[in-house]
N, C-alpha and C. Protein backbone atom coordinates (compact mmCIF):
# COMPACT_ATOMS: atom_id res chain seq x y z
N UNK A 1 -46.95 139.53 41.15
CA UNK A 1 -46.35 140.66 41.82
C UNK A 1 -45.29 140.23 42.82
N UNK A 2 -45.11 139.31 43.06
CA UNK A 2 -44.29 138.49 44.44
C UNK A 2 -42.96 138.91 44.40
N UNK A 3 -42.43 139.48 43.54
CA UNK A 3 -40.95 139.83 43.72
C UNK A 3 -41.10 141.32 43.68
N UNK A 4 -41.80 142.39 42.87
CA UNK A 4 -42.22 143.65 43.24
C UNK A 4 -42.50 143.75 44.80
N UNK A 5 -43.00 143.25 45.50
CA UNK A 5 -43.69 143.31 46.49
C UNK A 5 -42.87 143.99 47.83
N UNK A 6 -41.77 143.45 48.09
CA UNK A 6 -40.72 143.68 48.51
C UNK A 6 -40.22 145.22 48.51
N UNK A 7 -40.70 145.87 47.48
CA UNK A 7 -40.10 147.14 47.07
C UNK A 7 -41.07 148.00 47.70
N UNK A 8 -42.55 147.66 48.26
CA UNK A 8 -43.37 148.35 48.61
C UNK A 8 -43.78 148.46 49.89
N UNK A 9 -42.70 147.15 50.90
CA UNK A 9 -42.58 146.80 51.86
C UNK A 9 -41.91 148.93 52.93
N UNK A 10 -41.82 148.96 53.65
CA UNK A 10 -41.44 149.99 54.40
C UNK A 10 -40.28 149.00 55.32
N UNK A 11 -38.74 149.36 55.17
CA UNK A 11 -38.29 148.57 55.83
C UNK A 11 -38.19 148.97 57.35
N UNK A 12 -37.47 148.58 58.62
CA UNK A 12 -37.82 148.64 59.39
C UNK A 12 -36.66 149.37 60.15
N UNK A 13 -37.14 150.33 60.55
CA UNK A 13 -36.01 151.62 61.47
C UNK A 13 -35.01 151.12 62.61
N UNK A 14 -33.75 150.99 62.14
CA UNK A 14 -32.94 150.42 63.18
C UNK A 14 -33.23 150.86 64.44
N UNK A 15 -32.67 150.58 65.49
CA UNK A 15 -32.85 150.99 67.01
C UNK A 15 -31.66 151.33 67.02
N UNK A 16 -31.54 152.32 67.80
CA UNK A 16 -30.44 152.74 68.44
C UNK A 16 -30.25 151.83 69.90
N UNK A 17 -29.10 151.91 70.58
CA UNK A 17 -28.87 151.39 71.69
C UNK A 17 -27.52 151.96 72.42
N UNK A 18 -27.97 152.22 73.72
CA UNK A 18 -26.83 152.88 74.08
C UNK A 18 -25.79 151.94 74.41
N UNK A 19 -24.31 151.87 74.49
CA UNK A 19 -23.49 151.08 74.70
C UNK A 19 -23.43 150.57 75.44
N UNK A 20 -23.27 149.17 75.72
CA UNK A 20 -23.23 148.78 77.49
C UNK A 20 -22.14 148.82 78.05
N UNK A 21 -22.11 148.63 79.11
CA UNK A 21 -20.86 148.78 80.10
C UNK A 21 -20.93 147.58 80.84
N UNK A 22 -20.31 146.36 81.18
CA UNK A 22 -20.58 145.42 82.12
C UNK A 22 -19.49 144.07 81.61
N UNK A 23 -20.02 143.02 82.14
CA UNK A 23 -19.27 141.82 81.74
C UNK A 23 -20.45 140.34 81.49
N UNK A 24 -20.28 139.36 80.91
CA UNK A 24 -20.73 138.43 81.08
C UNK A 24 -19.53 136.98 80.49
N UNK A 25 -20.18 135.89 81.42
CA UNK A 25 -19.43 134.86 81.28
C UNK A 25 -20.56 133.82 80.58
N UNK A 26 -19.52 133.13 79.33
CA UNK A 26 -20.24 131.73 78.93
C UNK A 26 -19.65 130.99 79.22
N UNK A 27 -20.31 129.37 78.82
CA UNK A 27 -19.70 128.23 79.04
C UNK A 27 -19.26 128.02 77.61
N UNK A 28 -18.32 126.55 76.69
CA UNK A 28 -17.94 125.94 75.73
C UNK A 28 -19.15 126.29 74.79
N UNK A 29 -19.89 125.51 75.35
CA UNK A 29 -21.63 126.00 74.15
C UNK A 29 -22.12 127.38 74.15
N UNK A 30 -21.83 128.06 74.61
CA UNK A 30 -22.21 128.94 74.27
C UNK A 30 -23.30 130.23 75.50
N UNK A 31 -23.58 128.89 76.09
CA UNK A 31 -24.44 129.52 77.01
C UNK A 31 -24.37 130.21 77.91
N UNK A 32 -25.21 131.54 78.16
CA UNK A 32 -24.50 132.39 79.46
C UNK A 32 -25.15 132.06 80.56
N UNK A 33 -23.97 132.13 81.35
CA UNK A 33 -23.79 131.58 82.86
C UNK A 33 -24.51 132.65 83.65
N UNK A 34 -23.48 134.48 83.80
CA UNK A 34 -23.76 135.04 84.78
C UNK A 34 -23.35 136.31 83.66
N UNK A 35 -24.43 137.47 84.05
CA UNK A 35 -24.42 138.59 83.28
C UNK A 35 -24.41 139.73 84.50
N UNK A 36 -23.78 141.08 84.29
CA UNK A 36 -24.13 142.39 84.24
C UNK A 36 -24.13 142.96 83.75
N UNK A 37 -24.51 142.97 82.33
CA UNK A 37 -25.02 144.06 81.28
C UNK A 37 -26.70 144.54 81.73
N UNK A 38 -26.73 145.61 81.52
CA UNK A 38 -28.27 146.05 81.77
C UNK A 38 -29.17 144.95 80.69
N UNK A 39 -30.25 144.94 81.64
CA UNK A 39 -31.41 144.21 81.26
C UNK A 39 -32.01 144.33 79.79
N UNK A 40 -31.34 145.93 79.60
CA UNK A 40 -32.47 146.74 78.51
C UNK A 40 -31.45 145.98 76.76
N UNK A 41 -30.46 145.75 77.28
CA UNK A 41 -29.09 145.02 76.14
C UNK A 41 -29.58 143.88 75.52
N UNK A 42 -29.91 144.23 74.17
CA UNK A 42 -30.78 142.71 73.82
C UNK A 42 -29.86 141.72 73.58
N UNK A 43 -30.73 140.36 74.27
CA UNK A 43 -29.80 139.31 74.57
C UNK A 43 -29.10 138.73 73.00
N UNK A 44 -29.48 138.68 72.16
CA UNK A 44 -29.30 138.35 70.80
C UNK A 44 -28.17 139.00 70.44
N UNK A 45 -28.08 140.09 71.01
CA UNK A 45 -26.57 140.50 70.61
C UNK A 45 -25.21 140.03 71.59
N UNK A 46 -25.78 140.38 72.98
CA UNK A 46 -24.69 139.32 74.11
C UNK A 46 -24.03 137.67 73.16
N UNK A 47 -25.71 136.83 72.55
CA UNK A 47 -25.18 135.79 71.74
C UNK A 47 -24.30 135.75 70.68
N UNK A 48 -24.16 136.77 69.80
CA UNK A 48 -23.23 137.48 68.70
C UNK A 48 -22.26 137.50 69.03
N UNK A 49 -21.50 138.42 70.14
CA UNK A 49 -20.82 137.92 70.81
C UNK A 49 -20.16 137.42 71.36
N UNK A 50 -20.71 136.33 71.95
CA UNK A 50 -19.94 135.37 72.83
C UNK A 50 -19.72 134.08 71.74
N UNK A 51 -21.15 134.44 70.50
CA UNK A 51 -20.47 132.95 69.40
C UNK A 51 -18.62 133.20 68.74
N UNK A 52 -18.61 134.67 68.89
CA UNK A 52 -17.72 134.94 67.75
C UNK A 52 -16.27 135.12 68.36
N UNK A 53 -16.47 135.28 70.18
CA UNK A 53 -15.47 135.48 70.49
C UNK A 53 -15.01 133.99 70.93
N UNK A 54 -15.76 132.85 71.38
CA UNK A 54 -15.53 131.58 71.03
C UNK A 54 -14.77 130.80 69.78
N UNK A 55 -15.82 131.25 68.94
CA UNK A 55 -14.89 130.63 67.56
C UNK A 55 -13.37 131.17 67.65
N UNK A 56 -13.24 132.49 67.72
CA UNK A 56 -11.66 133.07 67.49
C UNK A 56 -11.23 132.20 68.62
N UNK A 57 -11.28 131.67 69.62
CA UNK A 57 -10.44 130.84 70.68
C UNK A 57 -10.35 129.81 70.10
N UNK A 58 -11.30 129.18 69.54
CA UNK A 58 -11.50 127.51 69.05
C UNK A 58 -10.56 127.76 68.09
N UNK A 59 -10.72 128.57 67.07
CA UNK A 59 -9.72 128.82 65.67
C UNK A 59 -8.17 128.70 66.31
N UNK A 60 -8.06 129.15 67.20
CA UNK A 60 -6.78 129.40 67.54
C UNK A 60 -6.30 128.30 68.37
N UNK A 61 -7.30 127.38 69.18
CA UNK A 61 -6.42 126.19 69.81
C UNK A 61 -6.31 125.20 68.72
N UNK A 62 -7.15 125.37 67.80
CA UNK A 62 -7.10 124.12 66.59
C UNK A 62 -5.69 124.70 66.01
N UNK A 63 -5.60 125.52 65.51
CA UNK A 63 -3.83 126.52 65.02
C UNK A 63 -3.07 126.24 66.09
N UNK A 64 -3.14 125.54 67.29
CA UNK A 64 -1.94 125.34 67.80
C UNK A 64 -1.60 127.23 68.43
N UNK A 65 -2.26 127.97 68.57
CA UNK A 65 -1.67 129.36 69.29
C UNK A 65 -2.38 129.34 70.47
N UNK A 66 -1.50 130.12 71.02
CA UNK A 66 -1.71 130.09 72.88
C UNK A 66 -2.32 131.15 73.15
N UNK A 67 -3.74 131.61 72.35
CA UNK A 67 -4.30 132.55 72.96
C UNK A 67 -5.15 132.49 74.35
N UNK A 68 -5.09 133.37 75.03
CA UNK A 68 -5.79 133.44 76.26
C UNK A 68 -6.45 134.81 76.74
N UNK A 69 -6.01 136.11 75.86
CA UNK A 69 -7.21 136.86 75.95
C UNK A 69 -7.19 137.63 74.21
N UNK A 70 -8.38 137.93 73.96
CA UNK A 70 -8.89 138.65 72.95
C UNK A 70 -8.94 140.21 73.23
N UNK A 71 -8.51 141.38 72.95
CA UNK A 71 -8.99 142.38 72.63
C UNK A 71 -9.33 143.40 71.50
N UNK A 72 -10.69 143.82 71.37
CA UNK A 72 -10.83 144.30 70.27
C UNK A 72 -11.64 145.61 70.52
N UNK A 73 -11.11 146.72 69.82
CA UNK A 73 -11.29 148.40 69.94
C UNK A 73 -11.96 148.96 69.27
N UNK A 74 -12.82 149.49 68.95
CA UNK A 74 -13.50 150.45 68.51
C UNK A 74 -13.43 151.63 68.59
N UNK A 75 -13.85 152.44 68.19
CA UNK A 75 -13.17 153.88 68.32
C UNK A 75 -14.21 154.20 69.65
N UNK A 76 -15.44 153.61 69.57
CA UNK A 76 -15.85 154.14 71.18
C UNK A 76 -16.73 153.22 72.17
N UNK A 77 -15.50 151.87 71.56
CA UNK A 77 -16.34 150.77 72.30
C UNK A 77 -15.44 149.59 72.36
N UNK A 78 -15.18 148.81 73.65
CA UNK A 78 -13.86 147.94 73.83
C UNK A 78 -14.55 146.47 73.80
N UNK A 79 -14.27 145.53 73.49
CA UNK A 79 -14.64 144.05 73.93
C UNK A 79 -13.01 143.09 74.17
N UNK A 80 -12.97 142.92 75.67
CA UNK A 80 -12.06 142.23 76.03
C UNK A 80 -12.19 140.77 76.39
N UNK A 81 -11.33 139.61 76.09
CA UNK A 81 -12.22 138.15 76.13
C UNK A 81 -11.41 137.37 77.19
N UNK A 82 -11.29 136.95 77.90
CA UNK A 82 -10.35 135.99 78.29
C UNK A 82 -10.96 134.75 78.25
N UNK A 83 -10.11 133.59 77.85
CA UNK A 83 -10.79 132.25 78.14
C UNK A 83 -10.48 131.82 78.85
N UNK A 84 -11.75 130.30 79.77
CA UNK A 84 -12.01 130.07 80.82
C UNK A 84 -12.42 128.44 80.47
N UNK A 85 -11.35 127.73 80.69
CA UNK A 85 -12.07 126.29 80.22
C UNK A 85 -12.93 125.96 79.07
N UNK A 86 -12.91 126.52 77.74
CA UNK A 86 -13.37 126.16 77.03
C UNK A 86 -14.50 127.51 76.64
N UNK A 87 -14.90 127.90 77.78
CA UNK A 87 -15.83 129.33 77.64
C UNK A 87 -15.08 130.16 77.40
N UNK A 88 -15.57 131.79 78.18
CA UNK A 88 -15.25 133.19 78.14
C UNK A 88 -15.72 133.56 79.14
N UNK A 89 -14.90 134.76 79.47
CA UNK A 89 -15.35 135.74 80.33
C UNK A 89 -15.40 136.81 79.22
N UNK A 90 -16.45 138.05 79.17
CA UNK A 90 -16.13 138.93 78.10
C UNK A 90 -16.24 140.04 78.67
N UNK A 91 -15.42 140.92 78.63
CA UNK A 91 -15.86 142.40 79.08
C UNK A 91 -16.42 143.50 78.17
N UNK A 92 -17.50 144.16 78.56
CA UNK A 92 -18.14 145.28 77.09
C UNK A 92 -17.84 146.41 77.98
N UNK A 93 -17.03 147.82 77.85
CA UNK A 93 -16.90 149.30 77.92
C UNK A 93 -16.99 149.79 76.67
N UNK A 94 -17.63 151.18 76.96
CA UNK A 94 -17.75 152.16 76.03
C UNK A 94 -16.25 152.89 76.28
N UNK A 95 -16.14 153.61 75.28
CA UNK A 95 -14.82 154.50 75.53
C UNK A 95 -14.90 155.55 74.48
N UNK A 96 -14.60 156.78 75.70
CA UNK A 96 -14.86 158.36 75.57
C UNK A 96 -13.56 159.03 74.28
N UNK A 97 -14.24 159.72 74.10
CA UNK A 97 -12.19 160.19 73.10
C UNK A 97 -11.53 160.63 73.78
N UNK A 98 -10.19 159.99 73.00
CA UNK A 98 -9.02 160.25 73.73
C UNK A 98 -8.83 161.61 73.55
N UNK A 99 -8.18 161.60 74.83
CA UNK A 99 -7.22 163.23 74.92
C UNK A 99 -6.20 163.16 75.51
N UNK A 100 -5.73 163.93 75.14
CA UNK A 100 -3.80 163.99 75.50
C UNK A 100 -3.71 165.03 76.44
């Protein structure tokens, strides 16, 4: 039955999470230094994160480009990066719809 089995499994109900609002800084490895994202923000995703907004810096000093900040938009959620010696500073806002 070992490959049926799977099918009888109940998979498991995403969580919702409300957006955070705050900032945190890593170092080169990865590791975070100093946070204000609420407590309730699971850390596993802060790590997501800060791996991916790293690599895009690393990608880009190995390419020879002079990046020094990252921004990336969502329709209701901002992540801004600047680098910092090899780390990040990252900023997380939610963002309301626009109106004119």
């Amino acid at each position: 039955m070992g490959l049926l089995d799977i099918f009888g499994k109940t998979p498991e109900k995403p969580q919702l999470l409300q957006l955070p609002s705050g900032s945190f800084t890593v170092d080169a490895s990865g590791r975070i230094l100093t946070s204000t994202l609420p407590r309730a923000f699971p850390e596993k995703h802060v790590q997501e994160v800060s791996r991916r907004v790293l690599e895009a810096f690393r990608q880009a000093r190995e390419a020879g480009l002079p990046l020094n900040e990252l921004i990336i938009r969502y329709s209701a959620f901002k992540i801004t990066a600047r680098e910092q010696r090899g780390g990040a500073m990252v900023f997380l806002a939610p963002q309301g719809p626009k109106t004119n």
